[in-house]
Protein backbone atom coordinates (compact mmCIF):
# COMPACT_ATOMS: atom_id res chain seq x y z
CA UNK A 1 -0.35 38.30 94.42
CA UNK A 2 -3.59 40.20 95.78
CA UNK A 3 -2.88 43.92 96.37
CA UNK A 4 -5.78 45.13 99.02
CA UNK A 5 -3.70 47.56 99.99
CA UNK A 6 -1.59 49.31 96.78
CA UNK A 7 -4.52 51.12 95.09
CA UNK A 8 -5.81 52.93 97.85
CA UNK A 9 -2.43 54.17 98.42
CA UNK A 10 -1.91 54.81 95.35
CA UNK A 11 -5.12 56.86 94.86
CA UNK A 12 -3.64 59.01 98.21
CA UNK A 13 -0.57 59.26 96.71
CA UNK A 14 -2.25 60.67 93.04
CA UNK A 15 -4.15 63.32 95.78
CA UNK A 16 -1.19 64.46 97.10
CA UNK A 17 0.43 65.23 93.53
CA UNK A 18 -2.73 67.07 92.37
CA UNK A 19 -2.77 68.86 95.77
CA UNK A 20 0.94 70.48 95.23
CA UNK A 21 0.53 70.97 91.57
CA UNK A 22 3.20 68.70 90.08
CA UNK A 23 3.18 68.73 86.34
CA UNK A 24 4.48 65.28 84.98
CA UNK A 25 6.72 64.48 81.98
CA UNK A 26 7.66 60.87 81.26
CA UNK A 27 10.25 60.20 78.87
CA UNK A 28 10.51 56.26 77.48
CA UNK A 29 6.90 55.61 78.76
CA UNK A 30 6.80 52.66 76.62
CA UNK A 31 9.75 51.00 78.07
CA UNK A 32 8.07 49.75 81.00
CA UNK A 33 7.55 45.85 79.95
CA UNK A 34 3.81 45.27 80.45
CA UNK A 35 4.13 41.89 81.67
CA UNK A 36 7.33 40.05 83.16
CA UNK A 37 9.65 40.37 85.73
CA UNK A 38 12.40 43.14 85.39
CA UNK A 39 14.45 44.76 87.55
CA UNK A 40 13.88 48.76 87.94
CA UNK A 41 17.13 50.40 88.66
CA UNK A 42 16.07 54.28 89.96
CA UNK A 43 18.72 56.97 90.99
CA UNK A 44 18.09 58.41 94.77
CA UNK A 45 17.65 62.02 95.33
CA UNK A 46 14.82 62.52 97.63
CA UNK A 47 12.41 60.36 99.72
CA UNK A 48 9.44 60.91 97.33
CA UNK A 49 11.43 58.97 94.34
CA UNK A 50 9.77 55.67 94.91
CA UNK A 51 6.20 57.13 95.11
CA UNK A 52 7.37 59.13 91.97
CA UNK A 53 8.55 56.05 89.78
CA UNK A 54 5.98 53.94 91.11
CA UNK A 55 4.01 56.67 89.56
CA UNK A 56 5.90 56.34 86.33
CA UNK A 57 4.89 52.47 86.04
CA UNK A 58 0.81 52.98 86.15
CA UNK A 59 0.27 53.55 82.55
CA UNK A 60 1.89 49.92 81.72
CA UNK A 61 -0.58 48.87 84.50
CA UNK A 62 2.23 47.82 86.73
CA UNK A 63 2.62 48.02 90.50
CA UNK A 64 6.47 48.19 91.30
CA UNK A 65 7.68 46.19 94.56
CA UNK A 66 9.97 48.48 96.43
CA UNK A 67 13.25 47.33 98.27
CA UNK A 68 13.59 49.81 100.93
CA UNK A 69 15.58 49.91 104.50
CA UNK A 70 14.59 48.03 107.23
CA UNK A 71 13.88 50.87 109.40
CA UNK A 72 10.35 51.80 107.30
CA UNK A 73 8.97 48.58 107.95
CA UNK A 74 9.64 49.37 111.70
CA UNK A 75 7.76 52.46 111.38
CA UNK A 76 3.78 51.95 113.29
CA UNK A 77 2.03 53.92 110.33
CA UNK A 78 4.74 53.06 107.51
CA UNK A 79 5.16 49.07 107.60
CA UNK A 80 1.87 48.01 107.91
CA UNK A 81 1.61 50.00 104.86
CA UNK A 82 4.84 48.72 102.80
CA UNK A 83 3.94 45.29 104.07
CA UNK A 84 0.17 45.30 102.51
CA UNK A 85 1.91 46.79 99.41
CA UNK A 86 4.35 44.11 99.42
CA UNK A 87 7.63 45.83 99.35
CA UNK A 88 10.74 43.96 100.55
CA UNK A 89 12.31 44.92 103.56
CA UNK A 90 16.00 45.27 103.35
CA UNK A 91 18.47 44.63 106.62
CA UNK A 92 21.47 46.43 105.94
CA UNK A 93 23.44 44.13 108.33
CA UNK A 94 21.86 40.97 106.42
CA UNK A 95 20.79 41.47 103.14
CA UNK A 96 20.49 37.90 102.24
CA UNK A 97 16.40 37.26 103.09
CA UNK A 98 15.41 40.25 100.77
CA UNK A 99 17.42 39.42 98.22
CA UNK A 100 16.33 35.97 98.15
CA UNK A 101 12.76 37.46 98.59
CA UNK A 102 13.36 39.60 95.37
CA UNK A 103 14.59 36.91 93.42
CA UNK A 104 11.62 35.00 94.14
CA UNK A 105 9.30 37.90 93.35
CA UNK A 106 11.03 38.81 89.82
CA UNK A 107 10.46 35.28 88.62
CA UNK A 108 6.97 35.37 89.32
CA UNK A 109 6.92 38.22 87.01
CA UNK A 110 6.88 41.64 89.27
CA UNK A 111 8.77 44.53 89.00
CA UNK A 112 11.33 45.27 91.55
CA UNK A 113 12.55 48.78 92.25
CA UNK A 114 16.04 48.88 93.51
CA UNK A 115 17.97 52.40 94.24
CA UNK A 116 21.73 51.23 93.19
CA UNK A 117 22.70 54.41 95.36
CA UNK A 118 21.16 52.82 98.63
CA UNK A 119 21.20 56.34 100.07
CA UNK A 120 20.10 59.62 98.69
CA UNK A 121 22.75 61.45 97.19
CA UNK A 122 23.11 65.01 98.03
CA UNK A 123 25.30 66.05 95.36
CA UNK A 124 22.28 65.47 93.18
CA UNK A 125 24.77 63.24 90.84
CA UNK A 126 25.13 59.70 90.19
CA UNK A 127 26.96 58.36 93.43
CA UNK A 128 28.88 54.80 93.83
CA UNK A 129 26.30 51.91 92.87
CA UNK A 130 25.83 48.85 94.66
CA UNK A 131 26.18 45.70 92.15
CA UNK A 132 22.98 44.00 94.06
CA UNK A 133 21.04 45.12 90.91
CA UNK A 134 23.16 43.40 88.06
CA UNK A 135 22.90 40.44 90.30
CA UNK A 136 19.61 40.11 90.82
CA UNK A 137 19.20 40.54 86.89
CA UNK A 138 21.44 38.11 86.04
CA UNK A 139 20.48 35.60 88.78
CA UNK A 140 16.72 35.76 87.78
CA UNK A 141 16.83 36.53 83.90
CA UNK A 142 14.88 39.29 83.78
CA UNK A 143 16.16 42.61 82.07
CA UNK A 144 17.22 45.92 84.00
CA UNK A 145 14.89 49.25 83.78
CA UNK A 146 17.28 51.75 83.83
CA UNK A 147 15.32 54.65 85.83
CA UNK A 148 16.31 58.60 86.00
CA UNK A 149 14.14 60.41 88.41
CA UNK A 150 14.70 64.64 88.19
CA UNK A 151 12.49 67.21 90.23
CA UNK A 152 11.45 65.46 93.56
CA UNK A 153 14.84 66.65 95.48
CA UNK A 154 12.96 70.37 95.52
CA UNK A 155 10.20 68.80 97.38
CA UNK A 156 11.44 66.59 100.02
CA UNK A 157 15.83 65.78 100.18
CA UNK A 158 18.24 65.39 102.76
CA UNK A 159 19.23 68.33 105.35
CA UNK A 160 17.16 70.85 102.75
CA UNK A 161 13.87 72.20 103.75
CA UNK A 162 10.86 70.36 102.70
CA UNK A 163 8.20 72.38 100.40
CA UNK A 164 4.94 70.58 100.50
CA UNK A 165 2.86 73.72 99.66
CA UNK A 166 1.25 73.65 95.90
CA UNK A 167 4.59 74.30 94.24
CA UNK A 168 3.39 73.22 90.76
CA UNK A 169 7.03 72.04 90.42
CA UNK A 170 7.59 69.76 86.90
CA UNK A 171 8.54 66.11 87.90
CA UNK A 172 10.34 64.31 84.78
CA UNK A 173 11.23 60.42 84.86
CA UNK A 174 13.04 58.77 82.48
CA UNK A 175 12.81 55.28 81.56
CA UNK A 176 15.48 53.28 79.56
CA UNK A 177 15.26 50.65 77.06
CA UNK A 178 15.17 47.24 79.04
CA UNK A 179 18.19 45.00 78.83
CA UNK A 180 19.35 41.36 79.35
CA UNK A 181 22.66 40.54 81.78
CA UNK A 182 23.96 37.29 80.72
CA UNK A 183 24.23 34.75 83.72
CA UNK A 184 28.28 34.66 82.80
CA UNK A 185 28.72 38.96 82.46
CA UNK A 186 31.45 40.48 84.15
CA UNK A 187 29.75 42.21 87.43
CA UNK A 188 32.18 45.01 87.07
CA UNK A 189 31.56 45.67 83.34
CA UNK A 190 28.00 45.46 84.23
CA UNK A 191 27.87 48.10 86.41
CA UNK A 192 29.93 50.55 84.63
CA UNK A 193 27.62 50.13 81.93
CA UNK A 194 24.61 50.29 84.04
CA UNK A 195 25.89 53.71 84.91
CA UNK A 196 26.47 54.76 81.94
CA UNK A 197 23.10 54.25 80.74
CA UNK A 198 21.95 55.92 84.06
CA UNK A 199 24.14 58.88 83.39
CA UNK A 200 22.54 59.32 80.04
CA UNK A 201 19.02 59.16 80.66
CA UNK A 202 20.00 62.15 83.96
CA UNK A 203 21.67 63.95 81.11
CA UNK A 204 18.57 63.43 79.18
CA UNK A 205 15.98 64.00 82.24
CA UNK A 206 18.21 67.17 82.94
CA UNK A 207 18.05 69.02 79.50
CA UNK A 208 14.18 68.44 79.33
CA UNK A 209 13.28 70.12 82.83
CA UNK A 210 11.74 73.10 82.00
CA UNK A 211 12.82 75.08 85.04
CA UNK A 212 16.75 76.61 85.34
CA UNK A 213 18.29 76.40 88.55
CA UNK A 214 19.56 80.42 89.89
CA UNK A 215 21.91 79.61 92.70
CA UNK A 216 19.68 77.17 94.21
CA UNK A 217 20.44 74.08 96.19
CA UNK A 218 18.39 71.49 94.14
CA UNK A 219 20.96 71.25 91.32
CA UNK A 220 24.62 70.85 91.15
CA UNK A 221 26.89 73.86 90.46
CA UNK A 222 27.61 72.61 86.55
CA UNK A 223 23.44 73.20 86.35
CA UNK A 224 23.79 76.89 87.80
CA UNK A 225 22.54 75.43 91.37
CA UNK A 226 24.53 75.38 94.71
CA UNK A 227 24.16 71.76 95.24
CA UNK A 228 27.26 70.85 97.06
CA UNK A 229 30.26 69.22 95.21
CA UNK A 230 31.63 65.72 95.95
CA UNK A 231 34.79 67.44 97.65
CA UNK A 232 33.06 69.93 99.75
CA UNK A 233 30.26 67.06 100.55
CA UNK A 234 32.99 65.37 102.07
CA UNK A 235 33.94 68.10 104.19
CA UNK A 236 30.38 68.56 105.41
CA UNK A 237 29.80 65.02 106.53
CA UNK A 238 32.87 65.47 108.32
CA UNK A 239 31.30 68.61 110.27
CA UNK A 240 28.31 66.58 110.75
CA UNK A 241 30.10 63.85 111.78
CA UNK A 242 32.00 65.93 114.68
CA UNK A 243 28.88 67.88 115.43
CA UNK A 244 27.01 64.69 116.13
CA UNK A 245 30.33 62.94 118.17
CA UNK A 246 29.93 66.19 120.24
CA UNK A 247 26.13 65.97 120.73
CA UNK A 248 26.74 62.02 122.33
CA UNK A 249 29.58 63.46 125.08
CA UNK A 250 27.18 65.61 126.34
């Protein structure tokens, strides 16, 4: 497919990196299949993680095609943007056009990038994963990318402060070994060993960063940050959740 509109925003995108100093390190470089379709399965814990892996991609000269919500093709600036970049728009309340439109895209050899999570995760952990992404790989044929992003959470996450100033923060990806679902797999077994392979690479990603959390919120507690735990994340939706019934009554 023509892309008119990818490397300009990709050359924007390289500005803004060089403007707040990241420093990249990008483990399994090679892994990144220069040619075929494969599914990219990325963990989720800041809005910058698709620019980020997308990023991680360029040196196999490949341009990854984004699923992302609904609501960012909607967006005036945004989806003329994602549109020109041909992303796929996903409809949480009908997924079956995008996923049909992924399908399609994988067997004409792109890469899809799929966030198993769906949502960021503020725990800064591995949350529940959708099974969307074994399906996809084993309904098209094409191998999963396991995909552990680990840095962009201290630029821009959810309900924490956004730092765009030149932070020079390290950024480190890592990329799995591509693998094969079999069209008869067992979703379930799939999945748990999708995560598994995701929780090794964050493991991985993890004991490489060069910078040690000290009580701050971009890591979970087992890392020395304050990230909140599952449990207590629980009780803070629920706050949020009353805070924002509260708001409506008014």
């Amino acid at each position: 497919m023509a892309d008119l509109v990818y490397p300009g925003v990709i050359k924007i995108v390289q500005g803004l990196w060089k403007f707040l100093g990241l420093r990249f390190t990008i483990l399994g470089e090679a892994n990144v299949p220069r040619h075929g379709g494969a599914v990219m399965a990325i963990n989720h814990i800041g809005y910058l993680d698709f620019a980020i892996a997308g990023t991680a991609a360029l040196p196999a000269g490949r341009l990854v095609r984004f699923m992302a919500k609904k609501q960012v093709f909607d967006h005036p600036i945004s989806g003329p943007l994602m549109r020109g970049m041909h992303h796929i728009s996903v409809d949480r309340k009908n997924g079956a056009p995008s996923y049909v439109e992924a399908l399609k895209a994988l067997k004409e050899g792109e890469i899809i990038g799929v966030f198993p999570e769906a949502t960021i995760s503020r725990t800064f952990e591995l949350k529940e994963m959708k099974s969307g992404v074994v399906r996809l790989a084993m309904d098209s044929g094409t191998p999963i990318i396991p995909t552990i992003v680990w840095g962009s959470q201290r630029i821009w996450t959810k309900r924490q402060k956004r730092n765009f100033k030149r932070n020079n923060f390290p950024i480190t990806v890592a990329i799995g070994t591509p693998y094969r679902v079999s069209a008869e797999a067992d979703i379930e077994t799939e999945m748990a060993k999708l995560r598994e392979k995701m929780s090794e690479l964050l493991t991985l990603a993890q004991g490489n960063y060069p910078d040690i959390p000290n009580g701050e919120p971009w890591a979970p507690p087992r890392l020395g940050g304050t990230a909140p735990t599952a449990k207590e994340l629980e009780a803070i939706i629920a706050e949020e959740q009353h805070q924002s019934a509260a708001r409506k009554k008014k």
